[in-house]
PDB file of N, CA and C in Angstrom:
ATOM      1  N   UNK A   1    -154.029 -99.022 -89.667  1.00  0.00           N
ATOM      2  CA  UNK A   1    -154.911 -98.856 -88.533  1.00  0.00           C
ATOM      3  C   UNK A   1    -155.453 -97.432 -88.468  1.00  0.00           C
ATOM      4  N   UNK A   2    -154.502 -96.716 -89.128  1.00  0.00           N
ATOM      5  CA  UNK A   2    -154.972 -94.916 -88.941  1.00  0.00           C
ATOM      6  C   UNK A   2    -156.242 -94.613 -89.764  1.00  0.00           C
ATOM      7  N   UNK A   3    -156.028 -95.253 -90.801  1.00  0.00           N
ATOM      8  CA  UNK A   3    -157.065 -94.811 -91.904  1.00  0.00           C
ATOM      9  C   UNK A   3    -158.785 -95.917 -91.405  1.00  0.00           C
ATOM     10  N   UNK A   4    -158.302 -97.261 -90.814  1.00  0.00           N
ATOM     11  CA  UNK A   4    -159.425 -97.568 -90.055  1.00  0.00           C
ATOM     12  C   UNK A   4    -160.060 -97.012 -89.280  1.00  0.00           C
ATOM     13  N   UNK A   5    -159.376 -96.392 -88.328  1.00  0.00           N
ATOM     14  CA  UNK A   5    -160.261 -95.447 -87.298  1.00  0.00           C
ATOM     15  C   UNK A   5    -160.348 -94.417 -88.003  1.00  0.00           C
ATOM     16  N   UNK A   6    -159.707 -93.371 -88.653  1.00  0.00           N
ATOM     17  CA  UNK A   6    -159.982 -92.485 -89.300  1.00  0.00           C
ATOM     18  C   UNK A   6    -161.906 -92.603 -90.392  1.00  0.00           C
ATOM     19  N   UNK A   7    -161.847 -93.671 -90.532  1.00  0.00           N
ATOM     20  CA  UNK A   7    -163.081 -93.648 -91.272  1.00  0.00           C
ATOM     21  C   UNK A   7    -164.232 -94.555 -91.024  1.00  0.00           C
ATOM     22  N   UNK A   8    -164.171 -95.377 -89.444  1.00  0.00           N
ATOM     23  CA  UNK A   8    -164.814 -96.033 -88.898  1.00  0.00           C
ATOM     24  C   UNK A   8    -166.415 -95.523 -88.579  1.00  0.00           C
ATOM     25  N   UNK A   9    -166.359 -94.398 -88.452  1.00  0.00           N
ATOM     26  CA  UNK A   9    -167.979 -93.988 -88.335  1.00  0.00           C
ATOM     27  C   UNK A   9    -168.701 -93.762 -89.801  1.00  0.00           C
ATOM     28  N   UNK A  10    -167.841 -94.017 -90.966  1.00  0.00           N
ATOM     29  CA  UNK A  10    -168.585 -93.840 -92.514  1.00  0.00           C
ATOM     30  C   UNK A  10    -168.876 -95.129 -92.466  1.00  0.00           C
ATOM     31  N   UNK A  11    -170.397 -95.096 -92.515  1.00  0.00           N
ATOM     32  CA  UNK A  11    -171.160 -96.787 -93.063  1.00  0.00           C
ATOM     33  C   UNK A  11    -170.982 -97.007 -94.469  1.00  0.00           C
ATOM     34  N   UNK A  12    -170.890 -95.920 -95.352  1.00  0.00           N
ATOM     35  CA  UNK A  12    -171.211 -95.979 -96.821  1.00  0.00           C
ATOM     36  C   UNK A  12    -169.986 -96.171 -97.755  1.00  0.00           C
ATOM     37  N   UNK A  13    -169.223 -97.358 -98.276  1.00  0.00           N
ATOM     38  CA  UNK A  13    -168.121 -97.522 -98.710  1.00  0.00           C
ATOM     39  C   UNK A  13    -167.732 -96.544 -99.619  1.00  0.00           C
ATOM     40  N   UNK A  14    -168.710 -96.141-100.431  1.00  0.00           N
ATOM     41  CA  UNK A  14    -168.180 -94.814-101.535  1.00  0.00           C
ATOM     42  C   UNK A  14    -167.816 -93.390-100.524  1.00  0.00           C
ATOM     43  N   UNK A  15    -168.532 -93.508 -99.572  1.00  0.00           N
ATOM     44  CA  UNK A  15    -168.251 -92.130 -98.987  1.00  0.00           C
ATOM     45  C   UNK A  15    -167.236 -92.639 -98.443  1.00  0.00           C
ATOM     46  N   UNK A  16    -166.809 -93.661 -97.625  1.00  0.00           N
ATOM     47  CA  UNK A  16    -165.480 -93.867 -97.091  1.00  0.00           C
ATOM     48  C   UNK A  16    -164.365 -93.778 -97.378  1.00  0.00           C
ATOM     49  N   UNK A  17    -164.586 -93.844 -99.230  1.00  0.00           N
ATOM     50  CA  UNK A  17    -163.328 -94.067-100.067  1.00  0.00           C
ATOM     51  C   UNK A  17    -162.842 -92.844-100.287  1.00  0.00           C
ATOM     52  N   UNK A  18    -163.899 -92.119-100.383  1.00  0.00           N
ATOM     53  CA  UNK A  18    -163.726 -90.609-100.922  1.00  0.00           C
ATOM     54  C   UNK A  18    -163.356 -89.849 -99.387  1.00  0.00           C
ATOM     55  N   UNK A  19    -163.301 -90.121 -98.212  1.00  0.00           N
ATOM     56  CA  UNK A  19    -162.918 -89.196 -97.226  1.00  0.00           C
ATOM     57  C   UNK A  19    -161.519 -88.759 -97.038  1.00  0.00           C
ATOM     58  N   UNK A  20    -161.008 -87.454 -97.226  1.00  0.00           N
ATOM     59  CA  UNK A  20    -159.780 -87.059 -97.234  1.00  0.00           C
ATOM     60  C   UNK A  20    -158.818 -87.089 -95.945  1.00  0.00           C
ATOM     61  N   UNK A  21    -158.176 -88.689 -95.991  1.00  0.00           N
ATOM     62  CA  UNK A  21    -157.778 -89.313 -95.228  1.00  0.00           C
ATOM     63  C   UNK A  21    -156.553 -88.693 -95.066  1.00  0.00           C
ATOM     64  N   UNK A  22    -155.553 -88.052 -93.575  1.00  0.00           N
ATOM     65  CA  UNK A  22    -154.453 -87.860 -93.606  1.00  0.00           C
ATOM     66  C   UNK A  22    -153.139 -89.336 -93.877  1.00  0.00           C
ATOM     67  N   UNK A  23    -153.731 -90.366 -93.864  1.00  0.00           N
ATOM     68  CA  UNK A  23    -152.728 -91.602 -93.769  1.00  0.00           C
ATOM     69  C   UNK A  23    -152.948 -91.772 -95.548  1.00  0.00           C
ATOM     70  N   UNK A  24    -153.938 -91.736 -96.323  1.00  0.00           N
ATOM     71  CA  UNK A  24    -153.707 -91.844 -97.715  1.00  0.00           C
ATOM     72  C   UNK A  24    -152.612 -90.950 -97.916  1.00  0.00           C
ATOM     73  N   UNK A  25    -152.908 -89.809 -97.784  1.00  0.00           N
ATOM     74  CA  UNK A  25    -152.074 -88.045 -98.123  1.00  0.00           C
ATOM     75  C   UNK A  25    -150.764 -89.041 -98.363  1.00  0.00           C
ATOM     76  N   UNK A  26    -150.392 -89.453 -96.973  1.00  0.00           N
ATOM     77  CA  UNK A  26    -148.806 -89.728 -96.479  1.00  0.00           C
ATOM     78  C   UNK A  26    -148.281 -90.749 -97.176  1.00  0.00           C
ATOM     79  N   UNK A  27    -149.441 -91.812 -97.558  1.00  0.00           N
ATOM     80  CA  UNK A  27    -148.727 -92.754 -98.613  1.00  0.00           C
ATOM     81  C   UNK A  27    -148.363 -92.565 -99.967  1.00  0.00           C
ATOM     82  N   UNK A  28    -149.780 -91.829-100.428  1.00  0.00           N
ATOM     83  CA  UNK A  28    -149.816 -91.190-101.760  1.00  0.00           C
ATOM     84  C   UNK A  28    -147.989 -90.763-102.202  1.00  0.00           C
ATOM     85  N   UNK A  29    -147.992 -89.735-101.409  1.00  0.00           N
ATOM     86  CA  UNK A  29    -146.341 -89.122-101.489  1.00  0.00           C
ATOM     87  C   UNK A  29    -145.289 -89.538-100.842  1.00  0.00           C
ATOM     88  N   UNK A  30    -145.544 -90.738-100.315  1.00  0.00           N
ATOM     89  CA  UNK A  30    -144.262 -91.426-100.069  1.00  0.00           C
ATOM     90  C   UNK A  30    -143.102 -92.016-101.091  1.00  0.00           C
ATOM     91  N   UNK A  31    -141.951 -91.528-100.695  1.00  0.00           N
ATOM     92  CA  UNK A  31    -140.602 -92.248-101.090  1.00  0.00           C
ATOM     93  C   UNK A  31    -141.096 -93.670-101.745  1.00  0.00           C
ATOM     94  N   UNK A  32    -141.600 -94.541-100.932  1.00  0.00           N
ATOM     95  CA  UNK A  32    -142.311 -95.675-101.224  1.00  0.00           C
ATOM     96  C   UNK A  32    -142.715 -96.117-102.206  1.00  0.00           C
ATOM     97  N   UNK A  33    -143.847 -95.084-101.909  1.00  0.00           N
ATOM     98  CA  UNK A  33    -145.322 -95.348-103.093  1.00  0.00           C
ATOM     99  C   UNK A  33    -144.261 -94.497-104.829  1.00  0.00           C
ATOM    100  N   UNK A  34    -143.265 -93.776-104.839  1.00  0.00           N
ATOM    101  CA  UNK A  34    -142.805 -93.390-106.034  1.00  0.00           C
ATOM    102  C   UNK A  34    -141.912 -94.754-106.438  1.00  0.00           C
ATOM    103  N   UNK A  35    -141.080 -95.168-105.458  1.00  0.00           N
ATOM    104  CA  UNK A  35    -140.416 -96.085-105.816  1.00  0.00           C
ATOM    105  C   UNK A  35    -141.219 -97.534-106.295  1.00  0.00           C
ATOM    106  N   UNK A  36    -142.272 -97.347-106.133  1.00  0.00           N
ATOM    107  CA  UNK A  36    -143.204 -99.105-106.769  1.00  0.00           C
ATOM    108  C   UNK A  36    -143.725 -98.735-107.705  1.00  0.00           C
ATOM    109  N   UNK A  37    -143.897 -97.092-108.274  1.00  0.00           N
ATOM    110  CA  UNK A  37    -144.617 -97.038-109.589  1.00  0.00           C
ATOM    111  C   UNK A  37    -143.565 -96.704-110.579  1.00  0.00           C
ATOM    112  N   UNK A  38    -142.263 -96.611-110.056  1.00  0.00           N
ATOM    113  CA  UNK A  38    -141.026 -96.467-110.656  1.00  0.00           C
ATOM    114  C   UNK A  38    -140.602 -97.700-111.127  1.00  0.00           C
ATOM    115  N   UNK A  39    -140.727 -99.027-110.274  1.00  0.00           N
ATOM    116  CA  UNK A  39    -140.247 -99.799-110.353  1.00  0.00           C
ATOM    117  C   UNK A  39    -141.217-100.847-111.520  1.00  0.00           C
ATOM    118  N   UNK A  40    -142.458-100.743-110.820  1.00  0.00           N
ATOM    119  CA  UNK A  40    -143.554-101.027-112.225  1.00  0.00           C
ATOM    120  C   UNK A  40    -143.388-100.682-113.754  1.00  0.00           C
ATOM    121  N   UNK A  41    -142.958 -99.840-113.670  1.00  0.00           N
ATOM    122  CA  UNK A  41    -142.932 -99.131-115.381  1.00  0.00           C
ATOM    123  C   UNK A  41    -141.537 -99.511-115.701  1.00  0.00           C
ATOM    124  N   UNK A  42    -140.462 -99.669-114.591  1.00  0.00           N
ATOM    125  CA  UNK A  42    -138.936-100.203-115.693  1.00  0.00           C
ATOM    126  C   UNK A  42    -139.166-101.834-115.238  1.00  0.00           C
ATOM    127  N   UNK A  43    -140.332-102.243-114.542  1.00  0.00           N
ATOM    128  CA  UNK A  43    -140.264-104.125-114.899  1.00  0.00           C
ATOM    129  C   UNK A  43    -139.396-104.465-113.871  1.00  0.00           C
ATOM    130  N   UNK A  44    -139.077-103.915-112.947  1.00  0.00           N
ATOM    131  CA  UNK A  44    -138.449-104.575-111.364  1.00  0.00           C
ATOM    132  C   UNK A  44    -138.829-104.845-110.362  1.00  0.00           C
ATOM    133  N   UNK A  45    -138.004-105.365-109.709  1.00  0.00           N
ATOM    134  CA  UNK A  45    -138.700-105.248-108.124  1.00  0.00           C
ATOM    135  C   UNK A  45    -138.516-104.285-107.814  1.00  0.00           C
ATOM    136  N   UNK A  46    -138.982-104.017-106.253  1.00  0.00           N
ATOM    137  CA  UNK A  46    -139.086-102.186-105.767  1.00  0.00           C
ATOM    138  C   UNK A  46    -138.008-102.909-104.597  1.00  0.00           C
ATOM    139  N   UNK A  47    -137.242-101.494-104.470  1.00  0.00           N
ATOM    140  CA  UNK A  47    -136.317-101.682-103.503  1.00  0.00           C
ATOM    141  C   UNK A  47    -137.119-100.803-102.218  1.00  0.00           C
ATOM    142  N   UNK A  48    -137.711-101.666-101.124  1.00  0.00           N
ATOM    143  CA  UNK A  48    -138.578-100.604-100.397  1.00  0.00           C
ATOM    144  C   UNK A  48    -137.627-100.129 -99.266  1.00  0.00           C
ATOM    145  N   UNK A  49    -138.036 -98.607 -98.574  1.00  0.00           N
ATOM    146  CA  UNK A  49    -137.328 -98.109 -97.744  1.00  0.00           C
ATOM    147  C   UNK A  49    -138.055 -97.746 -96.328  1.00  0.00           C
ATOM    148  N   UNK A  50    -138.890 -98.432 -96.473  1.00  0.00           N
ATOM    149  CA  UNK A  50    -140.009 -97.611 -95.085  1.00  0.00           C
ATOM    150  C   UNK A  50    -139.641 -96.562 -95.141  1.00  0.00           C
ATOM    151  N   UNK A  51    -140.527 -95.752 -96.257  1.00  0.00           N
ATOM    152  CA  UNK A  51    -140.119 -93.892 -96.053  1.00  0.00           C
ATOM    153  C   UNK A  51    -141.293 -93.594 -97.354  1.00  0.00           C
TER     154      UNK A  51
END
């Protein structure tokens, strides 16, 4: 929802994509987001942690 309102007044999908969103930032480097590209490359499931 953050990154919706965060970019609700960009009409232009390329510019939307490209706006330096604080809720991307937070996923980008999430615990999370390391653990599913961790888990991708050894062929598992991801053990998720909401973090």
């Amino acid at each position: 929802m953050q990154l919706l309102s965060e970019t609700a007044q960009i009409a232009d999908t390329v510019e939307a994509v490209r706006f330096p969103a604080d809720a991307i930032n937070r996923l980008l480097t999430s615990q999370d987001m390391q653990e599913g590209v961790a888990a991708f490359a050894q062929k598992r499931k991801p053990r998720w942690r909401g973090r």
